[in-house]
PDB file of N, CA and C in Angstrom:
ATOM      1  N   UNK A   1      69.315 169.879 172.407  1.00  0.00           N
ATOM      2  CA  UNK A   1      68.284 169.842 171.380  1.00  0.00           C
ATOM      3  C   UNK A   1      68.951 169.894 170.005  1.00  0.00           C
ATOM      4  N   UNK A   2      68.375 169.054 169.103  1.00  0.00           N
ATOM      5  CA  UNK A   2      69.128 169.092 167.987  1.00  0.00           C
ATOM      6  C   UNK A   2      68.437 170.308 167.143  1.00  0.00           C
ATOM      7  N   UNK A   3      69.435 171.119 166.253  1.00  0.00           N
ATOM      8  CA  UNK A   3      68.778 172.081 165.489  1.00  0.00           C
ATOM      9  C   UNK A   3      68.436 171.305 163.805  1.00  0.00           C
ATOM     10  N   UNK A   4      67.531 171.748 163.015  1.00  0.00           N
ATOM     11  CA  UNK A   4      66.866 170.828 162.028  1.00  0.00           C
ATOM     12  C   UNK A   4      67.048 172.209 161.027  1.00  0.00           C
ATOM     13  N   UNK A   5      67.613 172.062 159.612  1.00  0.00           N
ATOM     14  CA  UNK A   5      67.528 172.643 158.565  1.00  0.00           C
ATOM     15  C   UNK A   5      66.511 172.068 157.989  1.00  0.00           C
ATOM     16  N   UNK A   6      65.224 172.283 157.420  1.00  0.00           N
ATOM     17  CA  UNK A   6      64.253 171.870 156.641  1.00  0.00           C
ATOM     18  C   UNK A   6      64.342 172.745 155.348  1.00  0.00           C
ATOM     19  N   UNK A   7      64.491 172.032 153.982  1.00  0.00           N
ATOM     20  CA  UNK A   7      64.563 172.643 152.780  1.00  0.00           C
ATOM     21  C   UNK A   7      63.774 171.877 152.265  1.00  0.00           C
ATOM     22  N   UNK A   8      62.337 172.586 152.328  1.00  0.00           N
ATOM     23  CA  UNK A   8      61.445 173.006 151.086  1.00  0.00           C
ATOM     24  C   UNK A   8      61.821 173.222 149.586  1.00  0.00           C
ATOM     25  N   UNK A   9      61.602 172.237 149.246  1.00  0.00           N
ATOM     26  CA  UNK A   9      61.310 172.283 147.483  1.00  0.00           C
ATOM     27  C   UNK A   9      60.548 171.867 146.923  1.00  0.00           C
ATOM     28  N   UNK A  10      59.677 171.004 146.738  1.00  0.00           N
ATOM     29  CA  UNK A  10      58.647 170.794 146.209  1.00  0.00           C
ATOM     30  C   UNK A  10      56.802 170.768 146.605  1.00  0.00           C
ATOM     31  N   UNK A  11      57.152 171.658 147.835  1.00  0.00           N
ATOM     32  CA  UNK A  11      55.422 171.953 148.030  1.00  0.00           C
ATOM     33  C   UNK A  11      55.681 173.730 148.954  1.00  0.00           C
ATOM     34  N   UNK A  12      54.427 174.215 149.046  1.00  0.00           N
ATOM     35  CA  UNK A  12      54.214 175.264 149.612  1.00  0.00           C
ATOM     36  C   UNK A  12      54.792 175.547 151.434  1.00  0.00           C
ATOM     37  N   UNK A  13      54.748 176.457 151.410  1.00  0.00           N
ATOM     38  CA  UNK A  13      55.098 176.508 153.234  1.00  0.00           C
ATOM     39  C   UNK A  13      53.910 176.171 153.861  1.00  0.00           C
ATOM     40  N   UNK A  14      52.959 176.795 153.325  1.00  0.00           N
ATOM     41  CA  UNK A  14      52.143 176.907 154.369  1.00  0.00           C
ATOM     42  C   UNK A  14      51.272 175.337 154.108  1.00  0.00           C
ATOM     43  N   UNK A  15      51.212 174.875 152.982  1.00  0.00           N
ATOM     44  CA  UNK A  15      50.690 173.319 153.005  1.00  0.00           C
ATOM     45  C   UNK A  15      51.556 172.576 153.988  1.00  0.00           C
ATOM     46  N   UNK A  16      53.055 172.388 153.303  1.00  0.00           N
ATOM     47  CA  UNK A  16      54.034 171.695 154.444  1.00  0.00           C
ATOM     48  C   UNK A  16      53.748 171.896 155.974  1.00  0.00           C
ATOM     49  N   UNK A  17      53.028 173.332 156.258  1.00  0.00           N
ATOM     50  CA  UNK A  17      53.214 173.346 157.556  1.00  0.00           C
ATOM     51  C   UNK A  17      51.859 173.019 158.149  1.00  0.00           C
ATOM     52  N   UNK A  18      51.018 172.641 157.856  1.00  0.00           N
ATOM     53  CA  UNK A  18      49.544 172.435 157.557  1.00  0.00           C
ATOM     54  C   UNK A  18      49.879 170.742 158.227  1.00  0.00           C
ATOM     55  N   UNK A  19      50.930 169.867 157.501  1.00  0.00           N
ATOM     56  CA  UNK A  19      51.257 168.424 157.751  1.00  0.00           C
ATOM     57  C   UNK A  19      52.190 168.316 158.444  1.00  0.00           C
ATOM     58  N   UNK A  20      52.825 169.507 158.650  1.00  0.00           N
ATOM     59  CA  UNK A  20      54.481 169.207 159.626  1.00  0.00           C
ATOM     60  C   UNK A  20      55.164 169.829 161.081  1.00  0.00           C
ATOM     61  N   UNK A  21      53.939 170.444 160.937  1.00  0.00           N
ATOM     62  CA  UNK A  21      54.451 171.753 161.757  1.00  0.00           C
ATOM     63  C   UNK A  21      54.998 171.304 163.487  1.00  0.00           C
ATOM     64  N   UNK A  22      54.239 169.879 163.984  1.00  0.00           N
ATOM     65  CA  UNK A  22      54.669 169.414 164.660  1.00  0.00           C
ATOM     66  C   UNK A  22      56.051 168.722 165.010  1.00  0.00           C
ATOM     67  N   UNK A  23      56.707 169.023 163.604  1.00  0.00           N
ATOM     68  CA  UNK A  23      58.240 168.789 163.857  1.00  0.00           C
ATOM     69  C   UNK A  23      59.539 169.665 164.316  1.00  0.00           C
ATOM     70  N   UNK A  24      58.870 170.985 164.068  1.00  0.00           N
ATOM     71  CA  UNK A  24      59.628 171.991 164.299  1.00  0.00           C
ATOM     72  C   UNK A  24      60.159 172.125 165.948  1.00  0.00           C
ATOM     73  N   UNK A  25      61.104 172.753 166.143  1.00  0.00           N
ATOM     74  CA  UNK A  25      62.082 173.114 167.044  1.00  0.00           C
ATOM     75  C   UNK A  25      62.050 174.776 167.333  1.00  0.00           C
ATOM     76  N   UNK A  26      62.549 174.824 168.328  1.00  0.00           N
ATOM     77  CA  UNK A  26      62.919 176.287 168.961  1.00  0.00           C
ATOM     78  C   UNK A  26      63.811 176.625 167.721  1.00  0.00           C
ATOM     79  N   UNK A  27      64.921 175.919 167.569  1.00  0.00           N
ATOM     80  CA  UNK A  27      66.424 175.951 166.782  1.00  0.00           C
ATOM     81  C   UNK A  27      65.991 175.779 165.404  1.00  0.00           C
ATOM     82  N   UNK A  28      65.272 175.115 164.837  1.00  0.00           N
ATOM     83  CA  UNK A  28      65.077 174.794 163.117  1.00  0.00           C
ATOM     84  C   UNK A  28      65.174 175.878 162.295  1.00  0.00           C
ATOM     85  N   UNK A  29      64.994 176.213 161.460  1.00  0.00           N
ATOM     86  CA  UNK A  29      65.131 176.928 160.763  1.00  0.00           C
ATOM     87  C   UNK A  29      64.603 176.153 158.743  1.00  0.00           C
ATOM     88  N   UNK A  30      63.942 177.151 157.933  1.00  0.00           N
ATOM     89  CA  UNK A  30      63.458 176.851 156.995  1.00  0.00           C
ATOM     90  C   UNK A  30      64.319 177.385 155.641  1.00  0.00           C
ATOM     91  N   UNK A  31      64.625 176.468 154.430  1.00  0.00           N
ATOM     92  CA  UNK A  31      65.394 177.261 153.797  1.00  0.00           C
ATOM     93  C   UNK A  31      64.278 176.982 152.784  1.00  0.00           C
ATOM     94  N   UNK A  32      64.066 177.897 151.421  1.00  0.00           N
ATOM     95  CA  UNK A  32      62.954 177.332 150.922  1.00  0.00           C
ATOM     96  C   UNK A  32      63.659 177.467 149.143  1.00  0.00           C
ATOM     97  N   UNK A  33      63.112 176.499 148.316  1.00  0.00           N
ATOM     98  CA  UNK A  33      63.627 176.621 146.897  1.00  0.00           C
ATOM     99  C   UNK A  33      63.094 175.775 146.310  1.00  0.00           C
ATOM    100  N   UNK A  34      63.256 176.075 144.534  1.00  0.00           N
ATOM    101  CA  UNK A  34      62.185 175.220 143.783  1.00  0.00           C
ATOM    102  C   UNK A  34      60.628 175.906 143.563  1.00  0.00           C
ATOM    103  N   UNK A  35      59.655 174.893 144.036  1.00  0.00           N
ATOM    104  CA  UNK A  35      58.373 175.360 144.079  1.00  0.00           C
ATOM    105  C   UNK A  35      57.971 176.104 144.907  1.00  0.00           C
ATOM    106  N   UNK A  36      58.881 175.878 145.934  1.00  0.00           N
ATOM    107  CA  UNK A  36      58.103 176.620 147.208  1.00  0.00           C
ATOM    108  C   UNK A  36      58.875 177.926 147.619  1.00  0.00           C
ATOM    109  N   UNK A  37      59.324 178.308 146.808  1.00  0.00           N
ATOM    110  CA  UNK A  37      60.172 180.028 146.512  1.00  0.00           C
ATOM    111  C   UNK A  37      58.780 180.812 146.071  1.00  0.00           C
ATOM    112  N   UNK A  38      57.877 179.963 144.872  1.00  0.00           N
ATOM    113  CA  UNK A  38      56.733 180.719 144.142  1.00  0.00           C
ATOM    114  C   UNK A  38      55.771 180.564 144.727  1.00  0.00           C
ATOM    115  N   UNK A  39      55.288 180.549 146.019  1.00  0.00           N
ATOM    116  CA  UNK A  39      54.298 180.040 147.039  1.00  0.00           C
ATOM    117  C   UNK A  39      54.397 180.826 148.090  1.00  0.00           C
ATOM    118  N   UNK A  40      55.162 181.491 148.681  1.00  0.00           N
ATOM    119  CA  UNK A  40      55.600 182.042 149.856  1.00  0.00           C
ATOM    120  C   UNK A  40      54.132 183.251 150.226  1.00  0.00           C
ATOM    121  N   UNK A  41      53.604 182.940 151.483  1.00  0.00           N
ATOM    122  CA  UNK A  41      52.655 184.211 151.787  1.00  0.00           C
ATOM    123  C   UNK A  41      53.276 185.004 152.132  1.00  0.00           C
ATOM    124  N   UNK A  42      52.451 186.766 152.103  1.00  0.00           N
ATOM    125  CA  UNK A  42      53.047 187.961 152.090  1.00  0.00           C
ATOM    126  C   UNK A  42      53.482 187.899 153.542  1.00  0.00           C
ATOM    127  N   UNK A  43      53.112 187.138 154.655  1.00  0.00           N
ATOM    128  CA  UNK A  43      53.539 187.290 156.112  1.00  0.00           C
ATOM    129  C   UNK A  43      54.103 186.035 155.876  1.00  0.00           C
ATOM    130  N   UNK A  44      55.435 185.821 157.346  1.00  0.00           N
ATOM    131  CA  UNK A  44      55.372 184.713 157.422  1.00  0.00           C
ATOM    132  C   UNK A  44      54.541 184.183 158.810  1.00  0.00           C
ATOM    133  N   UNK A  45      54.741 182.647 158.458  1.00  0.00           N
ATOM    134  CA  UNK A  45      53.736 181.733 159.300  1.00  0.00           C
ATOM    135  C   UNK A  45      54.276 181.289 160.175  1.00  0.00           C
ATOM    136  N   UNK A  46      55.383 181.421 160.353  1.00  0.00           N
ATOM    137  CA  UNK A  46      56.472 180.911 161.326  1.00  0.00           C
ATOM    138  C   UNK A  46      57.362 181.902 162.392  1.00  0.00           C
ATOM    139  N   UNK A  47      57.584 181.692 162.642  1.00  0.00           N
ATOM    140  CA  UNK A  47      58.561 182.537 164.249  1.00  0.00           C
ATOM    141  C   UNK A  47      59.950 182.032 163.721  1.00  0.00           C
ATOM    142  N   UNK A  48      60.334 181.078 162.980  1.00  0.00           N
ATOM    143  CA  UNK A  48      61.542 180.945 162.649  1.00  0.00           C
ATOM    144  C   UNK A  48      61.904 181.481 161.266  1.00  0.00           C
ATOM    145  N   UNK A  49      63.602 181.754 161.837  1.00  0.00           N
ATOM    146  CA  UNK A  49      64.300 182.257 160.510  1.00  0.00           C
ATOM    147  C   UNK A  49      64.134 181.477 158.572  1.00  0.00           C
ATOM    148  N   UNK A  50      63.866 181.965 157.916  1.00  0.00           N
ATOM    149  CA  UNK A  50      63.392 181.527 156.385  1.00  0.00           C
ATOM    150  C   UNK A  50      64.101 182.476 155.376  1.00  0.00           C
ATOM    151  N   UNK A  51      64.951 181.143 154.855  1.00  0.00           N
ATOM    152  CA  UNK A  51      66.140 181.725 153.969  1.00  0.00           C
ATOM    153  C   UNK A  51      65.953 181.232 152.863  1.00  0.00           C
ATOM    154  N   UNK A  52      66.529 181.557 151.687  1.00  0.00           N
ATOM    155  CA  UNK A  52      66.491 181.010 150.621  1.00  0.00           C
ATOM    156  C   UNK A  52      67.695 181.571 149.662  1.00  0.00           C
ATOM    157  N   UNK A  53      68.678 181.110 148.804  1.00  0.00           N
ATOM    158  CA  UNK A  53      69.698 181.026 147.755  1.00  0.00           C
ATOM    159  C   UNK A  53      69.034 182.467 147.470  1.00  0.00           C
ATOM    160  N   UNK A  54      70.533 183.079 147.354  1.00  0.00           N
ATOM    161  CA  UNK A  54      70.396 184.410 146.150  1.00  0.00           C
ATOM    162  C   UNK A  54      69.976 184.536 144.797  1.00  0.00           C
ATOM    163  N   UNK A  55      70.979 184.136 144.674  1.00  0.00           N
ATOM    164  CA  UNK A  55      70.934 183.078 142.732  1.00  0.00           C
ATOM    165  C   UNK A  55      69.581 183.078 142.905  1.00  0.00           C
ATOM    166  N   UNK A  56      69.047 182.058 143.349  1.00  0.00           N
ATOM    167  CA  UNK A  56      67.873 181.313 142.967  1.00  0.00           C
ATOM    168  C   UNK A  56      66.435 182.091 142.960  1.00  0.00           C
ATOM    169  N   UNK A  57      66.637 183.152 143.977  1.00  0.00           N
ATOM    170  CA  UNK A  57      65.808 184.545 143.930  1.00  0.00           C
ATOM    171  C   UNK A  57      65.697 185.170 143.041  1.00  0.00           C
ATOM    172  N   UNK A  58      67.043 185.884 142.706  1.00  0.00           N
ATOM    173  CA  UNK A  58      67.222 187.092 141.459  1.00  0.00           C
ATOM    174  C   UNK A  58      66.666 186.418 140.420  1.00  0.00           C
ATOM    175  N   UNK A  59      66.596 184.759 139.764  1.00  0.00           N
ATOM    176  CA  UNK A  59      65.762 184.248 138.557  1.00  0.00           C
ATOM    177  C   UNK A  59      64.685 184.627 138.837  1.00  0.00           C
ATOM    178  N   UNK A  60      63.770 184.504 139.972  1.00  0.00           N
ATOM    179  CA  UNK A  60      62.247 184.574 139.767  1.00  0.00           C
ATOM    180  C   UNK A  60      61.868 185.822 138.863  1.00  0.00           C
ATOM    181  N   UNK A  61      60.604 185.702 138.695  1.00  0.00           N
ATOM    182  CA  UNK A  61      59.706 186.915 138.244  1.00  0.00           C
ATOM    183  C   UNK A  61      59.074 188.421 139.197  1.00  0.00           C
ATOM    184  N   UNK A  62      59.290 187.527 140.248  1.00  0.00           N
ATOM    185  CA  UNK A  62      59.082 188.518 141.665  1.00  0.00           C
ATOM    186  C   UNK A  62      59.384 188.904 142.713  1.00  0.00           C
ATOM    187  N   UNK A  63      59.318 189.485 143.512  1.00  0.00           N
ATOM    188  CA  UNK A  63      60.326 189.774 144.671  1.00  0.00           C
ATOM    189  C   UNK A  63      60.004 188.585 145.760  1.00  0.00           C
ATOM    190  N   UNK A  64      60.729 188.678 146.522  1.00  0.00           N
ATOM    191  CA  UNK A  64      60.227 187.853 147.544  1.00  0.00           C
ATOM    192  C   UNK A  64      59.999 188.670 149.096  1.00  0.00           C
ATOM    193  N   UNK A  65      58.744 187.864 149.769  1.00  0.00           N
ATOM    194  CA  UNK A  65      58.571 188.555 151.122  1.00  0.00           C
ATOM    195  C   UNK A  65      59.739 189.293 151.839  1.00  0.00           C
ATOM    196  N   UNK A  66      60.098 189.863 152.485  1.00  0.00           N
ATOM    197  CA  UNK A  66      60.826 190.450 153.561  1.00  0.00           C
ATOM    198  C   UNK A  66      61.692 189.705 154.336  1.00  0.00           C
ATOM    199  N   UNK A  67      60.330 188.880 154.947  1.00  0.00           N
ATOM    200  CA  UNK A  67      60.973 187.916 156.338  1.00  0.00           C
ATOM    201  C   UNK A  67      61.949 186.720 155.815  1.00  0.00           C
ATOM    202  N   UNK A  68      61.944 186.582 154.152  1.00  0.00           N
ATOM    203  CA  UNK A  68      63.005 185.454 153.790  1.00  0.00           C
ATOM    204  C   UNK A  68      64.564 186.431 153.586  1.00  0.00           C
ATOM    205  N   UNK A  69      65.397 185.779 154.461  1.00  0.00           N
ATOM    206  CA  UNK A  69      66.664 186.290 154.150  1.00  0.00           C
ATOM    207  C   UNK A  69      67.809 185.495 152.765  1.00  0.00           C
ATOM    208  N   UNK A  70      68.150 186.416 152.379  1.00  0.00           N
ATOM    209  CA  UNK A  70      68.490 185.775 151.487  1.00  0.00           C
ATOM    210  C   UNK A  70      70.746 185.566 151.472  1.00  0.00           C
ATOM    211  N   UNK A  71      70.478 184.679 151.132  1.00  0.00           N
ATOM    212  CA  UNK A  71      72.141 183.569 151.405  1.00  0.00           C
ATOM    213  C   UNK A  71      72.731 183.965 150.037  1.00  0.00           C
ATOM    214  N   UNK A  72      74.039 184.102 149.902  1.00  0.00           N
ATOM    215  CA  UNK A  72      74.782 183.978 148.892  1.00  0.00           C
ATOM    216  C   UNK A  72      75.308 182.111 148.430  1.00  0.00           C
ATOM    217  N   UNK A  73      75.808 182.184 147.689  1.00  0.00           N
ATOM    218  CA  UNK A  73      76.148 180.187 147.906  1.00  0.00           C
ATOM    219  C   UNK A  73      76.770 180.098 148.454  1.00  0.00           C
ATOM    220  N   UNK A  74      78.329 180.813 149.201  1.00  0.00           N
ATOM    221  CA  UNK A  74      79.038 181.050 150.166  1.00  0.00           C
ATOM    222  C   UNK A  74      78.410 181.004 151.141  1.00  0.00           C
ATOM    223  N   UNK A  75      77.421 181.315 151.625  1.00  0.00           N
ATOM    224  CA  UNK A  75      76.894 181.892 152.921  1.00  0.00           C
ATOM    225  C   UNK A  75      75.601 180.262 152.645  1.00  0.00           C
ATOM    226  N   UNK A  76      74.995 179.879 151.795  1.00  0.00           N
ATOM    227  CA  UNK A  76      74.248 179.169 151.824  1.00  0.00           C
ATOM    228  C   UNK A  76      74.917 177.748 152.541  1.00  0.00           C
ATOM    229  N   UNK A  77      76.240 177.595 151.819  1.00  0.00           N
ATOM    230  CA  UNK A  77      76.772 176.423 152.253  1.00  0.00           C
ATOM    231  C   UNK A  77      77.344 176.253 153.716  1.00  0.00           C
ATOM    232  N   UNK A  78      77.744 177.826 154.172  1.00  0.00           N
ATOM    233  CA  UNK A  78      77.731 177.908 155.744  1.00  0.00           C
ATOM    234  C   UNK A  78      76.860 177.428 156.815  1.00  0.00           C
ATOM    235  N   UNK A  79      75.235 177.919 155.952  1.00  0.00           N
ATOM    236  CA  UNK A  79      73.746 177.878 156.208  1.00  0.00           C
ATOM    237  C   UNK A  79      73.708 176.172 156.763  1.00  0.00           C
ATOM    238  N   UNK A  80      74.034 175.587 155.791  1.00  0.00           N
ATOM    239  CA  UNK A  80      73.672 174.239 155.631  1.00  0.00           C
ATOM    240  C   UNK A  80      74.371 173.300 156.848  1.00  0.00           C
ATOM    241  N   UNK A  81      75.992 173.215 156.685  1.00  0.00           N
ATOM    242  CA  UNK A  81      76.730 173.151 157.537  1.00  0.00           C
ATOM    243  C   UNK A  81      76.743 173.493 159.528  1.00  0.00           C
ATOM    244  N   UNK A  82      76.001 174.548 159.196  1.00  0.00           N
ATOM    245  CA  UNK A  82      75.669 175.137 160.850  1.00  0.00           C
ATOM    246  C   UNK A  82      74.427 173.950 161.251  1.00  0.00           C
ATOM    247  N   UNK A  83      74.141 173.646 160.959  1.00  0.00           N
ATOM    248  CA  UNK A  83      72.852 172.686 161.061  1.00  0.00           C
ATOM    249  C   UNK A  83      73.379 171.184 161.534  1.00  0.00           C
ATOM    250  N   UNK A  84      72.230 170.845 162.696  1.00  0.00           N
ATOM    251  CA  UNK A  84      72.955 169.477 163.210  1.00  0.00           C
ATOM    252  C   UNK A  84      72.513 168.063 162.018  1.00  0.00           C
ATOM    253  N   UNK A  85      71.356 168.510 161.423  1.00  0.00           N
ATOM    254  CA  UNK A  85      70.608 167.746 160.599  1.00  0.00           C
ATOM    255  C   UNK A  85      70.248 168.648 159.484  1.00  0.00           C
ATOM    256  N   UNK A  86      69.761 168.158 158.066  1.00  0.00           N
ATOM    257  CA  UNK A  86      69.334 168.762 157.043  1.00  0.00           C
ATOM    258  C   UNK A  86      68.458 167.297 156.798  1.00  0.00           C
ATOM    259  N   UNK A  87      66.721 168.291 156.701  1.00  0.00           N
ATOM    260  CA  UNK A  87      65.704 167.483 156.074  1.00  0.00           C
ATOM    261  C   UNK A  87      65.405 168.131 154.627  1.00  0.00           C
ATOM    262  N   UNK A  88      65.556 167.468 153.397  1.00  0.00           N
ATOM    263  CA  UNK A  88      64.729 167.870 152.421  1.00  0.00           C
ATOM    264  C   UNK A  88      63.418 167.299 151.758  1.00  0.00           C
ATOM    265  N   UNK A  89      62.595 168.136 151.763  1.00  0.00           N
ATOM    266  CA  UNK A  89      61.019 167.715 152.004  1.00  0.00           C
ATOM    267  C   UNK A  89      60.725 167.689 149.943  1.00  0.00           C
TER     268      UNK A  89
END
């Protein structure tokens, strides 16, 4: 089975997943940034792991949920790399 990095940036999770959700995998995994960092519901909607850039966190205005783990760029570019595919939406 191929594993799928999906990086969210320009719409919500839970819209994206509203239109996509039928693409997901056991293995996928969600990284999220951009618009859809400021969108995130207080639960997540997913059973899979949801990461997002450090950096790109500490700018916001607010914290972010729990269930998003958060990557250093070291660790982001590992993130990316571990992945058989990278979709950006």
């Amino acid at each position: 089975m191929t594993s799928t990095l999906h990086w969210l940036r320009n719409s919500s999770l839970v819209s994206w997943l509203e239109q996509h959700s039928q693409l997901l995998s056991d293995t996928d995994a969600l990284l999220m940034s951009g618009l859809a960092l400021n969108e995130l519901p207080s639960e997540s909607p997913v059973e899979l792991p949801v990461y997002a850039r450090k950096k790109e966190a500490d700018a916001l205005d607010t914290a972010l949920p729990d269930y998003v783990m958060l990557k250093s760029d070291e660790q982001w570019v590992e993130l990316v790399l571990s992945f058989q595919q990278q979709i950006t939406w």
